[in-house]
Protein backbone atom coordinates (compact mmCIF):
# COMPACT_ATOMS: atom_id res chain seq x y z
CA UNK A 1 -1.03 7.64 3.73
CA UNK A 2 1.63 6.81 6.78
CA UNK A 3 5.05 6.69 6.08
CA UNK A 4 5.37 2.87 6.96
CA UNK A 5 2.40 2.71 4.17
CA UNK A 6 4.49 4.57 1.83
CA UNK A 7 7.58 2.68 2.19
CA UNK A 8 5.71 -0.58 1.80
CA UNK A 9 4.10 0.54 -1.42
CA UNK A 10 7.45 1.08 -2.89
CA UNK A 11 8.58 -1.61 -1.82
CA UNK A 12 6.02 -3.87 -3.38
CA UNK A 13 6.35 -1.52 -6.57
CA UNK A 14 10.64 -2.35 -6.63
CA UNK A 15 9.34 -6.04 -6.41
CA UNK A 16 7.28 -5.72 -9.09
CA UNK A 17 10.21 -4.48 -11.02
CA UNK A 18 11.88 -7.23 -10.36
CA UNK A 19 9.63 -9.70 -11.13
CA UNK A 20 8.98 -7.98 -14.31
CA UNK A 21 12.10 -8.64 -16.07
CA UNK A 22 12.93 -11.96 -14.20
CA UNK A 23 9.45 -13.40 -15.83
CA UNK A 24 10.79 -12.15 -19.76
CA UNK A 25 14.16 -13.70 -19.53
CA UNK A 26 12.55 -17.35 -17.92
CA UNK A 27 11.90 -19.07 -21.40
CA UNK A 28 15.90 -18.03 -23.10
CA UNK A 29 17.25 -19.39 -20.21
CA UNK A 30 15.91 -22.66 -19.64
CA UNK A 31 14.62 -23.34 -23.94
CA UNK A 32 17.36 -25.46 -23.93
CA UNK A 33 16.03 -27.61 -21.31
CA UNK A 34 12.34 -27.72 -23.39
CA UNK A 35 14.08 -28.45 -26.71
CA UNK A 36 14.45 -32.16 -26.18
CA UNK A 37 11.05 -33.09 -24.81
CA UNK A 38 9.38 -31.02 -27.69
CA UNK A 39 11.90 -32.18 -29.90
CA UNK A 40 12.82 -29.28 -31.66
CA UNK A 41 15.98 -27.42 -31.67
CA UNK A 42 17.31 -23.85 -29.94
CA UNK A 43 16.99 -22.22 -33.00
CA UNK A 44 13.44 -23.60 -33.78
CA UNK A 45 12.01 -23.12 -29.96
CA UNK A 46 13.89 -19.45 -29.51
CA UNK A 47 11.22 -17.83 -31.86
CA UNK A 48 8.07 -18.62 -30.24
CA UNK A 49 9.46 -15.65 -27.58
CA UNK A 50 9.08 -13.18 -30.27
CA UNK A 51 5.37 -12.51 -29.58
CA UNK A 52 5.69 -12.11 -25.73
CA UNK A 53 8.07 -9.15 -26.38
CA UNK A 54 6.05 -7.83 -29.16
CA UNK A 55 3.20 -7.69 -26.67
CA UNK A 56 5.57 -6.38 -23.82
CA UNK A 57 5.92 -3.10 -25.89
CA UNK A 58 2.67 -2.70 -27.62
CA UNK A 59 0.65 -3.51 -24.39
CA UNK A 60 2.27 -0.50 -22.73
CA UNK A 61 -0.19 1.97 -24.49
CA UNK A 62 -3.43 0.47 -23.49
CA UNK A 63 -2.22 -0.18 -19.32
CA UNK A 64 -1.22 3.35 -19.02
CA UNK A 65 -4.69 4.30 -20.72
CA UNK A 66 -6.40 2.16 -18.58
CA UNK A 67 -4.21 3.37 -15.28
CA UNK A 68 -5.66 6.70 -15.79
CA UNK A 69 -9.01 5.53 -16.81
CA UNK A 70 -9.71 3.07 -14.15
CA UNK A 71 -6.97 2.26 -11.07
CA UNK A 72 -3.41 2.18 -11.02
CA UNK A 73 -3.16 -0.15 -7.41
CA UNK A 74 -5.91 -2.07 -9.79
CA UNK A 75 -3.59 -2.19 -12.61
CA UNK A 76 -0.61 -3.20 -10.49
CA UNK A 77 -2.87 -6.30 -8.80
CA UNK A 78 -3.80 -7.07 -12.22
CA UNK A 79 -0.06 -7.24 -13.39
CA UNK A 80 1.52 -9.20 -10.07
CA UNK A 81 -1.60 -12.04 -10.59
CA UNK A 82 -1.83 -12.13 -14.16
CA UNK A 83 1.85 -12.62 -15.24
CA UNK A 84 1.90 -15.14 -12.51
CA UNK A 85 -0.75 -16.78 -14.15
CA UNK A 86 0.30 -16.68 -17.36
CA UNK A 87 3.82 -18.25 -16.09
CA UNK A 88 2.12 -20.48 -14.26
CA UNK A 89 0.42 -20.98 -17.46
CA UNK A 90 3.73 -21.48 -19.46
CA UNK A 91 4.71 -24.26 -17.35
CA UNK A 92 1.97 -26.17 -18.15
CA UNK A 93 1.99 -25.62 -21.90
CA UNK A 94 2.40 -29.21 -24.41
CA UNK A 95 2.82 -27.79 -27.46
CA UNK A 96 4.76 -24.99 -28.96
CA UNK A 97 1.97 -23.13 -30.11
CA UNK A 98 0.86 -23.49 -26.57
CA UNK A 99 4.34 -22.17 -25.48
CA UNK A 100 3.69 -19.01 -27.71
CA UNK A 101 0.24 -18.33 -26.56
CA UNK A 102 1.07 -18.66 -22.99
CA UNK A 103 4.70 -16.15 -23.90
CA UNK A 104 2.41 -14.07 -25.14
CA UNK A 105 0.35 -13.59 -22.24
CA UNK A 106 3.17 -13.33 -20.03
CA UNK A 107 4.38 -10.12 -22.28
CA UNK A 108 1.21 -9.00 -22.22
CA UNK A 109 0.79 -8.65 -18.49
CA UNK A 110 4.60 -7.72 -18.17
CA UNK A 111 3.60 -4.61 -20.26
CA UNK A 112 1.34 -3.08 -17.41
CA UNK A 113 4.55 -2.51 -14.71
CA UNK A 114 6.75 0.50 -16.35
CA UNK A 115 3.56 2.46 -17.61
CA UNK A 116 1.76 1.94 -14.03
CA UNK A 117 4.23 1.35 -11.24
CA UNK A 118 6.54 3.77 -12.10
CA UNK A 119 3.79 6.32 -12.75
CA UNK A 120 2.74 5.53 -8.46
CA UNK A 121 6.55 5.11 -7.81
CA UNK A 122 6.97 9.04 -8.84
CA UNK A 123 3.23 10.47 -8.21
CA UNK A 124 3.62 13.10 -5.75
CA UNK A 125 7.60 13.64 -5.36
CA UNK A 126 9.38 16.41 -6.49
CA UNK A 127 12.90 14.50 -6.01
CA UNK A 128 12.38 11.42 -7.97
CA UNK A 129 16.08 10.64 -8.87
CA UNK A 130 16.59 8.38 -5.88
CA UNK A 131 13.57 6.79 -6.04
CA UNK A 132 14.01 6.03 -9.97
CA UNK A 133 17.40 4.94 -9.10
CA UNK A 134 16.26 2.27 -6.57
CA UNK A 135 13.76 1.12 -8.50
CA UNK A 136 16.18 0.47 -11.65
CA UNK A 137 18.88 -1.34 -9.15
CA UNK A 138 15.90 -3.70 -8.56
CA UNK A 139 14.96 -4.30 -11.79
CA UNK A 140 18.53 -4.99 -13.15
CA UNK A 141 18.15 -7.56 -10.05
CA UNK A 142 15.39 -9.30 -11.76
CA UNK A 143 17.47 -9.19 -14.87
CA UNK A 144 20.46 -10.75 -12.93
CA UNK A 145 18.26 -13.65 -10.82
CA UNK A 146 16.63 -14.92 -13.84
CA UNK A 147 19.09 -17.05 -15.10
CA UNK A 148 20.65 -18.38 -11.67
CA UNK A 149 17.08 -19.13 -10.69
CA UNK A 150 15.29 -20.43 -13.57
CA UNK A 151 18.81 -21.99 -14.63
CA UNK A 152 18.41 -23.49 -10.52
CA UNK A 153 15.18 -24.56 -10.82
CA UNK A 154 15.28 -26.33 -14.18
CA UNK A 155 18.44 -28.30 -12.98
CA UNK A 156 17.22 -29.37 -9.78
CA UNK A 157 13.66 -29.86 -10.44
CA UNK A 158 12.51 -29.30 -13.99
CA UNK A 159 11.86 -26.70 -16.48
CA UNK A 160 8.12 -26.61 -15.80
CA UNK A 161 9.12 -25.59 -12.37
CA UNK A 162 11.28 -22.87 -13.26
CA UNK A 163 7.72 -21.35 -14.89
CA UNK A 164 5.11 -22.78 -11.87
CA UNK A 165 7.10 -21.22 -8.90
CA UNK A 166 7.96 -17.81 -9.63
CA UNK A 167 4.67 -17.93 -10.72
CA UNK A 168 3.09 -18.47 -7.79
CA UNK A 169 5.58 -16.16 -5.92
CA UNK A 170 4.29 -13.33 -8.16
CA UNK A 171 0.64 -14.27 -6.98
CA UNK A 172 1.40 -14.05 -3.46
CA UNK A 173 2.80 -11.17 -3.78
CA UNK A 174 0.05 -9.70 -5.68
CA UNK A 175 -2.19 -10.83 -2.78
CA UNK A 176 -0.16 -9.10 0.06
CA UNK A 177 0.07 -5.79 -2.16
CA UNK A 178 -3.73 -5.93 -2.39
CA UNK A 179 -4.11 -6.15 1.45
CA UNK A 180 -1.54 -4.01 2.23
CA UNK A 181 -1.46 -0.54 0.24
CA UNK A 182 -4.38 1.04 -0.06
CA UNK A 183 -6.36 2.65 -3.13
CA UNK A 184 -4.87 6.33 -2.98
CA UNK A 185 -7.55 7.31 -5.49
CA UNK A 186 -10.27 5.90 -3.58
CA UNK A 187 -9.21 7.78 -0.55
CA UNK A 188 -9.19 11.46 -2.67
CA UNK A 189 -12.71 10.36 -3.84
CA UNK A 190 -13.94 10.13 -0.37
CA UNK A 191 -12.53 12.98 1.20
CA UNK A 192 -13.75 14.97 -1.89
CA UNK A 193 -16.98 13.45 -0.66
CA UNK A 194 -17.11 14.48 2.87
CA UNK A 195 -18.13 17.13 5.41
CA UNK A 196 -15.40 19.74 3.65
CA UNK A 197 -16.86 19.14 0.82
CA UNK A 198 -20.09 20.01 1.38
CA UNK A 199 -19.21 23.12 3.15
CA UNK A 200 -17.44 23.41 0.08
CA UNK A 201 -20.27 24.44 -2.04
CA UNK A 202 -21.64 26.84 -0.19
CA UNK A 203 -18.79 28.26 0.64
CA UNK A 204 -17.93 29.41 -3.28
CA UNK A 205 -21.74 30.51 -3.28
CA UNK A 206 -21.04 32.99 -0.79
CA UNK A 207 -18.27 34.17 -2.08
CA UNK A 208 -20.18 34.82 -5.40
CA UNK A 209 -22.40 36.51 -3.50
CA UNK A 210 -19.82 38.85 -2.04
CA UNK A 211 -18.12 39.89 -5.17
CA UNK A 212 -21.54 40.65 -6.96
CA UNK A 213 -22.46 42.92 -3.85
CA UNK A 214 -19.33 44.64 -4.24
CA UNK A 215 -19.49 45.41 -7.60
CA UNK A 216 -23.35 46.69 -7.76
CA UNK A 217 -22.03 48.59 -4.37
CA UNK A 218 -19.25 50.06 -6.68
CA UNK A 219 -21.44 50.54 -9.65
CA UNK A 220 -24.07 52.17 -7.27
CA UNK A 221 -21.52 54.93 -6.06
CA UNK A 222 -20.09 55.66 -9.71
CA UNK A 223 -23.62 56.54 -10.74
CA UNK A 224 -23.87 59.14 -7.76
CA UNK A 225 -20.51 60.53 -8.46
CA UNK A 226 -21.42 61.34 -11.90
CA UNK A 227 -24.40 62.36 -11.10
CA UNK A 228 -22.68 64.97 -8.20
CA UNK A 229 -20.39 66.43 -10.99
CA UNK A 230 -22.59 66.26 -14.51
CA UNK A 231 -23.22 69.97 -15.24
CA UNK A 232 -26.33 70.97 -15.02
């Protein structure tokens, strides 16, 4: 992979980070807004976050399984598009079951980016502090936009909106990631694949070979030593 490749991929990855806790801090920061048109209060709405964070730690197991099973670029377009669905989905919700189901999902899908993205942030690097460091600057970024956009958006437009558009800022972004970096693993697979591989096979054949014909050469000349010096 090029450099400019390189540096693009992390900088999709810090993104991602980004994105990642901005989408789990959306719903405390604008319930208050919600309470009134699903007339309930903070204290009744609050609680139907509880199963998007439940899922944001449990669903870490299974992404990192599946990561190293299947695709970690696949993983990582699975993660920008589906948590930008699911917000997307949030913001669209009627009910507060709805509003759980849709939290849910969004915890779900949030789960994939430290098990995956920071597994291809480090893959390869024997210096990683820098790059970890980055990478956590961005995500306390995410942590620190949330509220002044979300808070923004719900103000100015409503708090539907404060779901719908980082939403679809997430799916753009999973888009441009999924044009731009390529599939590292594919790329092993095919130059495993290729002419050196083929020349590959025989290659350890002959070498086989070699060693076997050395060793009945070595056997062969024991035999006539001994039989030079036995005693008669």
């Amino acid at each position: 992979m090029s450099v400019g490749r390189a540096r693009s991929g992390e900088l999709f990855l810090n993104i991602g980070h980004a994105l990642d806790h901005l989408f789990l801090l959306i719903y405390p920061t604008v319930v208050l807004a919600m309470s009134p048109e699903f007339g309930r209060s903070y204290s009744e709405m609050l609680p139907l976050a509880l199963g998007g964070f439940i899922a944001f730690g449990a669903g870490s197991l299974p992404a990192g399984w599946l990561a190293d099973h299947w695709s970690r670029r696949g993983m990582m377009i699975v993660f920008f598009i589906g948590i930008g669905a699911a917000s997307i989905l949030t913001g669209l919700t009627n009910t507060p079951w709805q509003i759980a189901a849709a939290l849910t999902l969004v915890g779900l899908f949030g789960a994939i980016y430290h098990p995956v993205g920071i597994a291809m942030l480090v893959s390869g690097r024997e210096k990683v502090g820098k790059v970890l460091g980055v990478n956590g600057v961005f995500g306390n970024l995410g942590v620190a936009f949330a509220a002044l956009i979300a808070g923004a958006l719900a103000y100015w437009v409503n708090w539907r909106a404060a779901f719908i558009v980082p939403g679809l800022l997430s799916i753009a972004v999973g888009i441009a990631f999924a044009m731009t970096v390529p599939d590292a693993g594919a790329a092993a697979r095919r130059a495993g694949s290729g002419p050196g591989a083929r020349v590959a096979g025989p290659t350890r054949m002959s070498a086989k070979r070699a060693l076997r014909s050395a060793t009945a050469s070595g056997d062969r000349g024991w035999r006539r030593r001994k039989t030079r010096w036995s005693p008669t």
